[in-house]
Protein backbone atom coordinates (compact mmCIF):
# COMPACT_ATOMS: atom_id res chain seq x y z
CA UNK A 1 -40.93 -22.93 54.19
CA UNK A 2 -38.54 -20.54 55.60
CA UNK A 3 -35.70 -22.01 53.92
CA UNK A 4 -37.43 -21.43 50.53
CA UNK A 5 -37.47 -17.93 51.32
CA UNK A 6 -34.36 -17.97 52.84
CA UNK A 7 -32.68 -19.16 49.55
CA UNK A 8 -34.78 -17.08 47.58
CA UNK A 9 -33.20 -14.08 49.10
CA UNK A 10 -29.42 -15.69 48.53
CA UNK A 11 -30.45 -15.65 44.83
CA UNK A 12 -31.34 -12.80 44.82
CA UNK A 13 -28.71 -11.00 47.21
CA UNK A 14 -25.98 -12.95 44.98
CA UNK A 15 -27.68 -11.40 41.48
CA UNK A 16 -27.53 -8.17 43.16
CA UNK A 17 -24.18 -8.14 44.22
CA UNK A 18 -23.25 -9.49 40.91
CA UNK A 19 -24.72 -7.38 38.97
CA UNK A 20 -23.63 -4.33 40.67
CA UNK A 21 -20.19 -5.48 40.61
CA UNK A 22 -19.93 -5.57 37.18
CA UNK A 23 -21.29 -2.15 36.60
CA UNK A 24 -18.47 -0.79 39.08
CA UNK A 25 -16.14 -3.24 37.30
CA UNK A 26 -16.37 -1.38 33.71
CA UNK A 27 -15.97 1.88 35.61
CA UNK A 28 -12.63 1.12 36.62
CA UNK A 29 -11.55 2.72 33.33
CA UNK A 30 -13.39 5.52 33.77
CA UNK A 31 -12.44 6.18 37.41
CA UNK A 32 -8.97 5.89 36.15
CA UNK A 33 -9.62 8.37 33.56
CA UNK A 34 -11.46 11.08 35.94
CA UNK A 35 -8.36 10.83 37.88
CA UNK A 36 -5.70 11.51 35.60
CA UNK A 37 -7.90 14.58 34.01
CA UNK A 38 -8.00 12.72 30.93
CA UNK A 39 -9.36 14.50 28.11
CA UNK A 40 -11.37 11.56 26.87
CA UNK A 41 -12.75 10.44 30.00
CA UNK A 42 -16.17 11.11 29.15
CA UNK A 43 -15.95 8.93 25.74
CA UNK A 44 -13.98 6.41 27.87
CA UNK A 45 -16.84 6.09 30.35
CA UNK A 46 -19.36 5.60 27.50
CA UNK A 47 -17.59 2.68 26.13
CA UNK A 48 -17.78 1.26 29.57
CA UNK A 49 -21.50 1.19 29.23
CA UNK A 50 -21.04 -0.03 25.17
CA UNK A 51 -18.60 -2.99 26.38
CA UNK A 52 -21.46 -3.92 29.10
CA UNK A 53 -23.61 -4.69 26.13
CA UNK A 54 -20.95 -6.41 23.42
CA UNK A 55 -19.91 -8.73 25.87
CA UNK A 56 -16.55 -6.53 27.62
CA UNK A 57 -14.57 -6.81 24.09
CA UNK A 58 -13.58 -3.01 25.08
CA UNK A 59 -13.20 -3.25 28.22
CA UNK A 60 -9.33 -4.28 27.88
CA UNK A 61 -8.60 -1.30 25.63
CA UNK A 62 -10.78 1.27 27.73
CA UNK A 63 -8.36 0.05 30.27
CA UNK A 64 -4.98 0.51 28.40
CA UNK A 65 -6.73 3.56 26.85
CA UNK A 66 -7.19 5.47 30.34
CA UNK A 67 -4.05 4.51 32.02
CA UNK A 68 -1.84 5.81 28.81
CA UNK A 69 -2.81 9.33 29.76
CA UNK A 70 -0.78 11.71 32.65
CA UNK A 71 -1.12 14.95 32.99
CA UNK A 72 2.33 15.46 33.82
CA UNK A 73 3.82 13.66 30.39
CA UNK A 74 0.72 13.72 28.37
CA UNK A 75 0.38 10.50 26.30
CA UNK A 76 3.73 9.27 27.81
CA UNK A 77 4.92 9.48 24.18
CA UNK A 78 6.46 12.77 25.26
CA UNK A 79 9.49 13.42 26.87
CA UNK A 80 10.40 16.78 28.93
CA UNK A 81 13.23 17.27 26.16
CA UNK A 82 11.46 20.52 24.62
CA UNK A 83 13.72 23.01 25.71
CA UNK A 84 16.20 20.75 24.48
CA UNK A 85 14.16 20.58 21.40
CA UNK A 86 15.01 24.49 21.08
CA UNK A 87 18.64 24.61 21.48
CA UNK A 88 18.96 22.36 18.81
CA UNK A 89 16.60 23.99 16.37
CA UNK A 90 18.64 27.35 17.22
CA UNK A 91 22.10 25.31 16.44
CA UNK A 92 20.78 24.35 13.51
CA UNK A 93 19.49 27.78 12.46
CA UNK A 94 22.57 29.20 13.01
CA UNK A 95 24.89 26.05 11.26
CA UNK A 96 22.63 27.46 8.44
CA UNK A 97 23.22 30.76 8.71
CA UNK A 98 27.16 30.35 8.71
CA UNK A 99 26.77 27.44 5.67
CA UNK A 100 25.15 30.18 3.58
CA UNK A 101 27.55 32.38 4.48
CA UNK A 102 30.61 30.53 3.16
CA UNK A 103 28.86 29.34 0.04
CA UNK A 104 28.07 33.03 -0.63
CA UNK A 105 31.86 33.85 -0.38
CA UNK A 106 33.10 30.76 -2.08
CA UNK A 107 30.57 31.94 -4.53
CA UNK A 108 32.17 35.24 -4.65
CA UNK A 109 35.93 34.07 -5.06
CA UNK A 110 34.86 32.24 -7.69
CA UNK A 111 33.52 34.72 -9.28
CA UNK A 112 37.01 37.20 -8.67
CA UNK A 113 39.26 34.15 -10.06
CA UNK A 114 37.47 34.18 -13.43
């Protein structure tokens, strides 16, 4: 008799532990998220809970979803090249500037030669 309990209480310690586990399995993505200061953590934590009940299909992208965020590089599309990002546009701006400058006297010599 005692070893019917006994194995009753296995069962139900292993469903327990199982179950439990899974829930703090689909919150890996989440915890992820929180970390990084994600801005989407809350939406990533509810697909946790939608993945639970369409058999973990998300769960993968949840997981690829929070880790693609850093606060220091953003999406980690980005690079820290912005300044660089200015010179550039300036250089540019002023190739302009100068291009206009010698079509406007080309313009005007052509005008004087006619």
């Amino acid at each position: 008799m005692f070893l019917n309990y006994f194995a009753l209480g296995v069962l139900i310690l292993v469903f327990l532990i199982f179950f439990y586990g899974v829930i703090i399995i689909h919150d890996i993505p989440y915890e992820i998220a929180k970390k990084r200061h994600h801005p989407h953590a809350d939406a990533i934590h509810v697909a946790g809970w939608v993945s639970l009940f369409t058999l973990h299909v998300l769960w993968p992208f949840l997981w690829i979803w929070a880790t693609l965020y850093r606060p220091d590089r953003g999406w980690g599309m980005q690079t820290t090249q912005q300044p660089r990002d200015e010179a550039l546009y300036l250089r540019v701006a002023e190739l302009e500037r100068q291009l206009k400058k010698h079509k406007k006297d080309a313009d005007s010599n052509n005008n004087y030669g006619d």
